[in-house]
N, C-alpha and C. Protein backbone atom coordinates (compact mmCIF):
# COMPACT_ATOMS: atom_id res chain seq x y z
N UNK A 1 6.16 -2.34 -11.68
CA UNK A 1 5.57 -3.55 -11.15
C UNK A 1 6.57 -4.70 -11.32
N UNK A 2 6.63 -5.31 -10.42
CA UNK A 2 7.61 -6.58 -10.19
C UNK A 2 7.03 -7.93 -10.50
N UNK A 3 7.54 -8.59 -11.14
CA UNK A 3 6.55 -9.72 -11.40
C UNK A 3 7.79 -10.74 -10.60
N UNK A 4 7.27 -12.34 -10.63
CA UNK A 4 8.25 -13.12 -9.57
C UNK A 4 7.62 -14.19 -9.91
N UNK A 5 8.26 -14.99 -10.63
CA UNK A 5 8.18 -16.64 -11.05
C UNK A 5 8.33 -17.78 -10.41
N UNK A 6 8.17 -18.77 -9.79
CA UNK A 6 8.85 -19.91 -9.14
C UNK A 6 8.85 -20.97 -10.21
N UNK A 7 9.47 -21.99 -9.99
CA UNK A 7 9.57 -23.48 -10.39
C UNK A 7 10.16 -23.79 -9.73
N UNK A 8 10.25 -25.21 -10.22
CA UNK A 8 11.38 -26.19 -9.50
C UNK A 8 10.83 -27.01 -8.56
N UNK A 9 9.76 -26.91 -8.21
CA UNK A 9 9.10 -27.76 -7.19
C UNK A 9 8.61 -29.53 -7.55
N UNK A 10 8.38 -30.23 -6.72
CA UNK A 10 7.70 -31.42 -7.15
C UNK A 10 7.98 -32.55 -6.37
N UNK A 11 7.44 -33.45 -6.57
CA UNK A 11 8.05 -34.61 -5.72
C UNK A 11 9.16 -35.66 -5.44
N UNK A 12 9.49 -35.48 -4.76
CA UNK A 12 10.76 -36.13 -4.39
C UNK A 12 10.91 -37.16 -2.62
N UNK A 13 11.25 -37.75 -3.03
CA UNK A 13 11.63 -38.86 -1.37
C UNK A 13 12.69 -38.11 -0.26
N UNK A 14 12.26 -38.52 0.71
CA UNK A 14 12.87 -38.23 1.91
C UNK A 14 14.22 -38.18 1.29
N UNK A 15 15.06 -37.36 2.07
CA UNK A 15 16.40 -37.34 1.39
C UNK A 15 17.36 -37.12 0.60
N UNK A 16 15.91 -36.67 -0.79
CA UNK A 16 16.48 -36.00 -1.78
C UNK A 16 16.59 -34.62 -1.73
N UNK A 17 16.81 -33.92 -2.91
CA UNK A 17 16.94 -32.46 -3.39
C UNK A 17 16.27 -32.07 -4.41
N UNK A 18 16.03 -30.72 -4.23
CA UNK A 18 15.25 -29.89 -5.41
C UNK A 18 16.20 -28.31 -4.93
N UNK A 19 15.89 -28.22 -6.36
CA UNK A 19 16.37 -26.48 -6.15
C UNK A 19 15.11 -25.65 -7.27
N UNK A 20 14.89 -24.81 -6.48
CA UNK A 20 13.55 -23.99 -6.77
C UNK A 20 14.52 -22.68 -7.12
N UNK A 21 13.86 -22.20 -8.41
CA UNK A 21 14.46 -21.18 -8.74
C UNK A 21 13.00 -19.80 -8.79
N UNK A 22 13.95 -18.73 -9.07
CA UNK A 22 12.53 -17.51 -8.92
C UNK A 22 12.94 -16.39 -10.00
N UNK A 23 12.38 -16.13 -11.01
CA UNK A 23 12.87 -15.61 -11.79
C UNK A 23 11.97 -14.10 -11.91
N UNK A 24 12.99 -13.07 -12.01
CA UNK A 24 12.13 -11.75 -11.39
C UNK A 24 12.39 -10.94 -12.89
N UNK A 25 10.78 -9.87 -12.84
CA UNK A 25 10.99 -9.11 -14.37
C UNK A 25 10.53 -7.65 -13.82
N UNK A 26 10.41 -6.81 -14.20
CA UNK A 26 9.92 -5.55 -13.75
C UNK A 26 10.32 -4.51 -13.48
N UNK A 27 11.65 -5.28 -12.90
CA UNK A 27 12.44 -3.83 -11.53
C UNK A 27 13.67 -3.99 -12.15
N UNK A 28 14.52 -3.58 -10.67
CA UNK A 28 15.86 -3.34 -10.96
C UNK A 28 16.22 -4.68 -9.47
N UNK A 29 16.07 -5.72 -10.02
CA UNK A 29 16.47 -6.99 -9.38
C UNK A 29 17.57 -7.14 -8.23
N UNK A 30 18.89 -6.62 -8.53
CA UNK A 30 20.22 -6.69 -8.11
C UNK A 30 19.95 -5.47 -7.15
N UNK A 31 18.67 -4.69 -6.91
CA UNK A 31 19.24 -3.45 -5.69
C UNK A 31 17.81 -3.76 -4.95
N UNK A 32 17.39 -5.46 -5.04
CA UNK A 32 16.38 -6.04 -4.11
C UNK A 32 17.16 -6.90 -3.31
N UNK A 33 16.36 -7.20 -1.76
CA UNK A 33 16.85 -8.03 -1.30
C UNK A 33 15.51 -9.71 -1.29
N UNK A 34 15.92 -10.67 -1.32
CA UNK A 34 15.44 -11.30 -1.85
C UNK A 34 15.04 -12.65 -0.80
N UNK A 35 13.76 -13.10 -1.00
CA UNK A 35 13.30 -14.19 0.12
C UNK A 35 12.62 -15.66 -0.69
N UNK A 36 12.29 -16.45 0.28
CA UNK A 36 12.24 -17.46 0.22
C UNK A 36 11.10 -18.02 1.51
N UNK A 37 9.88 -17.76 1.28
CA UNK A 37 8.65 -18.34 2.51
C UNK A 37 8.29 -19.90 1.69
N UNK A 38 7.35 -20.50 3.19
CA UNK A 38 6.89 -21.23 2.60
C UNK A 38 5.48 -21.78 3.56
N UNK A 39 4.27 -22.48 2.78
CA UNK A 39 3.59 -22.37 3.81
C UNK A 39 3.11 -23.83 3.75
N UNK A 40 2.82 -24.65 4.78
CA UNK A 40 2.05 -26.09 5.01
C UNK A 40 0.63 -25.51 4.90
N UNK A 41 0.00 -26.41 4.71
CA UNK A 41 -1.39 -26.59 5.15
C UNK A 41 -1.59 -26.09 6.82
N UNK A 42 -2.80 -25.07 6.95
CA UNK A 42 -3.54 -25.23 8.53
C UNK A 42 -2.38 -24.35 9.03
N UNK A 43 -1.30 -23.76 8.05
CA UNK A 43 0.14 -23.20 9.10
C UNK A 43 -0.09 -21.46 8.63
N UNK A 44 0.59 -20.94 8.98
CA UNK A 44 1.17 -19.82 8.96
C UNK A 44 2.26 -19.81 7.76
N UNK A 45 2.16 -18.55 6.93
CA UNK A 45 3.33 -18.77 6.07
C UNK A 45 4.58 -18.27 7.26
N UNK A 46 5.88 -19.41 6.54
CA UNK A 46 7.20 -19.58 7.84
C UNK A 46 8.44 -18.73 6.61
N UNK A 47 9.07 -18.18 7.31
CA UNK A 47 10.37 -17.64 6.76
C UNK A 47 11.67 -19.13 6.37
N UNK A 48 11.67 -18.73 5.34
CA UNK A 48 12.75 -19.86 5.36
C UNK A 48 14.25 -19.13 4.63
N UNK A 49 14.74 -18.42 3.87
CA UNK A 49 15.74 -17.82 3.80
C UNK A 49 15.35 -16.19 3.21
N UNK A 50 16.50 -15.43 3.38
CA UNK A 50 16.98 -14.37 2.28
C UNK A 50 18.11 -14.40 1.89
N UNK A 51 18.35 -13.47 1.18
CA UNK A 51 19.44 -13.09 0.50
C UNK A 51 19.69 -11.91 0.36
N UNK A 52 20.75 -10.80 1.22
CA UNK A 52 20.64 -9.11 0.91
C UNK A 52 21.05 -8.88 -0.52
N UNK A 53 20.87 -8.06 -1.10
CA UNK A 53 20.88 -7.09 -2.14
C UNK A 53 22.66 -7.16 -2.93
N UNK A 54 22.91 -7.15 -1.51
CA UNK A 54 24.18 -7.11 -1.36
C UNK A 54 25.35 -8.29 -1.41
N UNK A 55 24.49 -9.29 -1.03
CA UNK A 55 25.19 -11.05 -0.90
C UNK A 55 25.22 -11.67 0.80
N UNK A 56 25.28 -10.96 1.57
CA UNK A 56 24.75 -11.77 2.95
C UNK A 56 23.16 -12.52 2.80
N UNK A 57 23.59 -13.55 3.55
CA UNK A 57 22.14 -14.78 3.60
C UNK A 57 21.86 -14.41 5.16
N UNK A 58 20.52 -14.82 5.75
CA UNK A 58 19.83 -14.96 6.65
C UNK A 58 19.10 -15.99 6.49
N UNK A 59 19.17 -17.13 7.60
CA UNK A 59 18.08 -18.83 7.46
C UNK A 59 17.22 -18.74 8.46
N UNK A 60 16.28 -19.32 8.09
CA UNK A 60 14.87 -19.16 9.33
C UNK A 60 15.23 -19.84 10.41
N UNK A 61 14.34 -21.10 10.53
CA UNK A 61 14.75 -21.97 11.59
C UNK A 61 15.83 -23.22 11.54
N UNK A 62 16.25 -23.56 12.50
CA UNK A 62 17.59 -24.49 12.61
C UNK A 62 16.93 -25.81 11.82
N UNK A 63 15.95 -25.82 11.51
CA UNK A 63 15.70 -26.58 10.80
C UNK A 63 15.98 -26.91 9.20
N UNK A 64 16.08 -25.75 8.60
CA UNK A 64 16.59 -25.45 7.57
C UNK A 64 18.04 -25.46 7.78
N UNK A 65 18.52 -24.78 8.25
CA UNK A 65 20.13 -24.81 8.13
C UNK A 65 20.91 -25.53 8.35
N UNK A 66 21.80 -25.86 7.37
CA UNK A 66 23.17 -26.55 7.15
C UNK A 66 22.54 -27.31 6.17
N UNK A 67 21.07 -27.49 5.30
CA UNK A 67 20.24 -27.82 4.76
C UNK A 67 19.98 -27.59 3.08
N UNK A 68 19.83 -26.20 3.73
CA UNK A 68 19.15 -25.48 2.37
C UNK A 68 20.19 -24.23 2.18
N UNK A 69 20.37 -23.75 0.90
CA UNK A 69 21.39 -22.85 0.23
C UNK A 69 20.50 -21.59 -0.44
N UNK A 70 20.44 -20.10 0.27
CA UNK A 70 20.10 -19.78 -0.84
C UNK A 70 21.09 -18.90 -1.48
N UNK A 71 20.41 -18.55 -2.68
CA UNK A 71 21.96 -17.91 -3.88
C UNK A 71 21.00 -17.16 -5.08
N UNK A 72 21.82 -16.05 -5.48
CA UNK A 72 20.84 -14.92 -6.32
C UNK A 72 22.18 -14.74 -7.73
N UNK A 73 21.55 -15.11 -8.83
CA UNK A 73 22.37 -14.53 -10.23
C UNK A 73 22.14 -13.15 -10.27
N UNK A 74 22.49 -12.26 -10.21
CA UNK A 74 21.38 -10.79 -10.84
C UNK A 74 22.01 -10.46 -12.28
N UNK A 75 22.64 -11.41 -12.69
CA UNK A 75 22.79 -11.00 -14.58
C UNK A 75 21.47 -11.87 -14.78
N UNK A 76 20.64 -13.20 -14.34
CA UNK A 76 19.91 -13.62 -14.55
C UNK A 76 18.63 -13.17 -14.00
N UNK A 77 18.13 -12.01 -12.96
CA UNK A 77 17.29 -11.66 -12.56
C UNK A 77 16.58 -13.20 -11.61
N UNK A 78 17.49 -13.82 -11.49
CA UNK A 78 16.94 -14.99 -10.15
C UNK A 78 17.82 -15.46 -9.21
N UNK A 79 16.85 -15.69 -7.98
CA UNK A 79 17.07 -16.23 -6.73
C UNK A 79 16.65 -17.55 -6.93
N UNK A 80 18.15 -18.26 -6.05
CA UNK A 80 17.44 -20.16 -6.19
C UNK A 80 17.37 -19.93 -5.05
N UNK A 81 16.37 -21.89 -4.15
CA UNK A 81 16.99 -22.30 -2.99
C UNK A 81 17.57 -23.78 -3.16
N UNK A 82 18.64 -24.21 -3.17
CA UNK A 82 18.93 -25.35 -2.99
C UNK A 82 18.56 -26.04 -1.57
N UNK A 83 17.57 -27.34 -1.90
CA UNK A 83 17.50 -27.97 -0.87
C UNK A 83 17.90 -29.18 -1.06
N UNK A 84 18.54 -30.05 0.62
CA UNK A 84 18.95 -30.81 0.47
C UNK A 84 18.78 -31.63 1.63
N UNK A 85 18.92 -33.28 1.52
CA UNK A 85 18.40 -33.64 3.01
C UNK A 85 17.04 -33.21 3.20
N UNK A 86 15.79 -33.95 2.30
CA UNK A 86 14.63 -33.27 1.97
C UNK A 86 13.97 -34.05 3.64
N UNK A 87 13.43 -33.15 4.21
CA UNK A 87 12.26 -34.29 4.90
C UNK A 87 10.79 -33.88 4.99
N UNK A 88 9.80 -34.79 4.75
CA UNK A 88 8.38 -34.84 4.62
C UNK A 88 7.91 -33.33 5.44
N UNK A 89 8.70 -33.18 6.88
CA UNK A 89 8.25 -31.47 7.19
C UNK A 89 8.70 -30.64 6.25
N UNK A 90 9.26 -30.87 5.71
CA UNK A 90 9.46 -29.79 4.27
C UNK A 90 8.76 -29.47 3.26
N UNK A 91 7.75 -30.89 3.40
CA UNK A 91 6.12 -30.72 2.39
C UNK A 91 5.79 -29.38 2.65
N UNK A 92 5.51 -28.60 1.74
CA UNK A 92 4.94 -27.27 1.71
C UNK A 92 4.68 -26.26 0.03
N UNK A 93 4.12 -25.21 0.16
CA UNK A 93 4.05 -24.19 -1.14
C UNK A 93 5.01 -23.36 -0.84
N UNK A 94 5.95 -22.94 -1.43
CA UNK A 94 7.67 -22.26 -1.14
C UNK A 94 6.75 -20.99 -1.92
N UNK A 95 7.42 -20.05 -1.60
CA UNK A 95 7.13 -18.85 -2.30
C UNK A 95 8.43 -17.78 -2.50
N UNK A 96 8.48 -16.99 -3.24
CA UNK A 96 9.59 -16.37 -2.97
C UNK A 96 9.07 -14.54 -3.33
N UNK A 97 10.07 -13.89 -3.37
CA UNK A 97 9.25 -12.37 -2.50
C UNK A 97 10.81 -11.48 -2.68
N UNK A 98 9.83 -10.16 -2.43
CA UNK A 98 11.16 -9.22 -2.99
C UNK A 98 10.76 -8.27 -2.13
N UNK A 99 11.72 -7.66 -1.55
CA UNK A 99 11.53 -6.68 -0.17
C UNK A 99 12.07 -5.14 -1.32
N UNK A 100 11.56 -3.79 -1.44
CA UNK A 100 12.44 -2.99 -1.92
C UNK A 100 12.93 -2.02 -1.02
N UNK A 101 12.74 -2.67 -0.17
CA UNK A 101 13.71 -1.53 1.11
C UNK A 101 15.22 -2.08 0.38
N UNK A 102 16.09 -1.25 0.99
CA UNK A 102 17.25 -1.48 0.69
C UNK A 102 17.74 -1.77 1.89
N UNK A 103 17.50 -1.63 3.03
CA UNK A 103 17.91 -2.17 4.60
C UNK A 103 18.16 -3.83 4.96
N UNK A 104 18.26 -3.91 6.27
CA UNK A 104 18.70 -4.98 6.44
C UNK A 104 17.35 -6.19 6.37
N UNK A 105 18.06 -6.98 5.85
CA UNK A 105 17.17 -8.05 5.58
C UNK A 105 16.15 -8.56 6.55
N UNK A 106 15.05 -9.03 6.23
CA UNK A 106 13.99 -8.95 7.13
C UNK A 106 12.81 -10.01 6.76
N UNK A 107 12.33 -11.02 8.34
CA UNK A 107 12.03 -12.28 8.07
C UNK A 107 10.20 -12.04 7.80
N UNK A 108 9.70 -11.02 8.26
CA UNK A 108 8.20 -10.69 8.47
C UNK A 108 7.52 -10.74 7.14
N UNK A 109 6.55 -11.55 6.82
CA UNK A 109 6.23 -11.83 5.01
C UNK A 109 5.13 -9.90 4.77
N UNK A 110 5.35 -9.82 5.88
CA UNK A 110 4.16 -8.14 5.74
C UNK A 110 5.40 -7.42 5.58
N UNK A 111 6.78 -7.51 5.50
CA UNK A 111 7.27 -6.86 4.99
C UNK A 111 7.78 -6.74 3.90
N UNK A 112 7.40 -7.51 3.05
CA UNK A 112 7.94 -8.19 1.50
C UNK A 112 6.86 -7.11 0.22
N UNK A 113 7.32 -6.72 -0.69
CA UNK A 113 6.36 -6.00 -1.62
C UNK A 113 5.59 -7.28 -2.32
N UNK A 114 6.40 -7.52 -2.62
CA UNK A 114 5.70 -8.72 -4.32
C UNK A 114 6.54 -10.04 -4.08
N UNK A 115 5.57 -11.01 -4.52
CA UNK A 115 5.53 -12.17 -4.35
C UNK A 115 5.17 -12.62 -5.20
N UNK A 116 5.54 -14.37 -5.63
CA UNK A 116 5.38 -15.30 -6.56
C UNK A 116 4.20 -16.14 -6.45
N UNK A 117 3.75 -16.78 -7.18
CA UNK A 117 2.18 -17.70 -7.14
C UNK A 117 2.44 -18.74 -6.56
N UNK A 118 3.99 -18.77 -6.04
CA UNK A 118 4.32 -20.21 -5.01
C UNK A 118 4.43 -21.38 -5.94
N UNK A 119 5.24 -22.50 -5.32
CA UNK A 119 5.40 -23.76 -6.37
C UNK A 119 5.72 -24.76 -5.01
N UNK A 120 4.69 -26.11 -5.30
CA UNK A 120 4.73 -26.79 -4.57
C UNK A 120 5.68 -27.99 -4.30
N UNK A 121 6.05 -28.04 -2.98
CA UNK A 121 7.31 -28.98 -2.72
C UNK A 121 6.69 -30.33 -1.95
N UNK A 122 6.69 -31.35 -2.50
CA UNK A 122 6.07 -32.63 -1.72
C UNK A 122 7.36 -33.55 -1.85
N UNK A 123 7.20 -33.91 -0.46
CA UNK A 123 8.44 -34.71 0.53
C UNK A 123 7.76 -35.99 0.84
N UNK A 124 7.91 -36.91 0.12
CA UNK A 124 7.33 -38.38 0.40
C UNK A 124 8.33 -39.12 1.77
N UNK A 125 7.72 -40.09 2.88
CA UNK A 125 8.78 -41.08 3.70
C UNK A 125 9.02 -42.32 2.93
């Protein structure tokens, strides 16, 4: 069983940064590939990054990118996301998630095993 931590969340002004970290116990961490959802209110949970197993990234929408960073320790058993250039559409519950396929990385949250209790990101104007 995989367990999956978040922090790092909280409030911050337009413009700033947070980096949300995800700290994983259970498995064998470093031969997961590793994600990053997040969901608004009234929305759909949205893909916002991965990270393969391996070290290639995949970013959701152009909205995120050139934005947000994500990056995995596996001596530390965690995935961050650095965000940056915060804006109020970024208000949301981030979650992060562990796929154990070993294949190519993949944005569909029905394809993710285990997931974190989410940590909330509020983006003031």
């Amino acid at each position: 069983q995989v367990q999956l931590v978040e922090s790092g969340g909280g409030l911050v002004q337009a413009g700033g940064s947070l980096r949300l970290s995800c700290a994983a116990s259970g498995g064998t961490f470093s031969r997961y590939n590793m994600a990053w959802f997040r969901q608004a209110p009234g929305k759909e949970r949205e893909f916002v990054a991965a990270i393969k197993w391996t070290g290639p990234t995949l970013y959701g929408s152009d909205s995120v990118k050139g934005r947000f960073t994500i990056s995995r320790d596996n001596a530390k058993n965690t995935v961050y996301l650095q965000m940056n250039s915060l804006r109020p559409e970024d208000t949301a519950v981030y979650y992060c998630a562990a796929d154990l396929s070993p294949l190519a990385v993949r944005t569909s949250p029905n394809q993710y095993n285990y997931w974190g209790q989410g940590t909330q990101v509020t983006v003031s104007s």
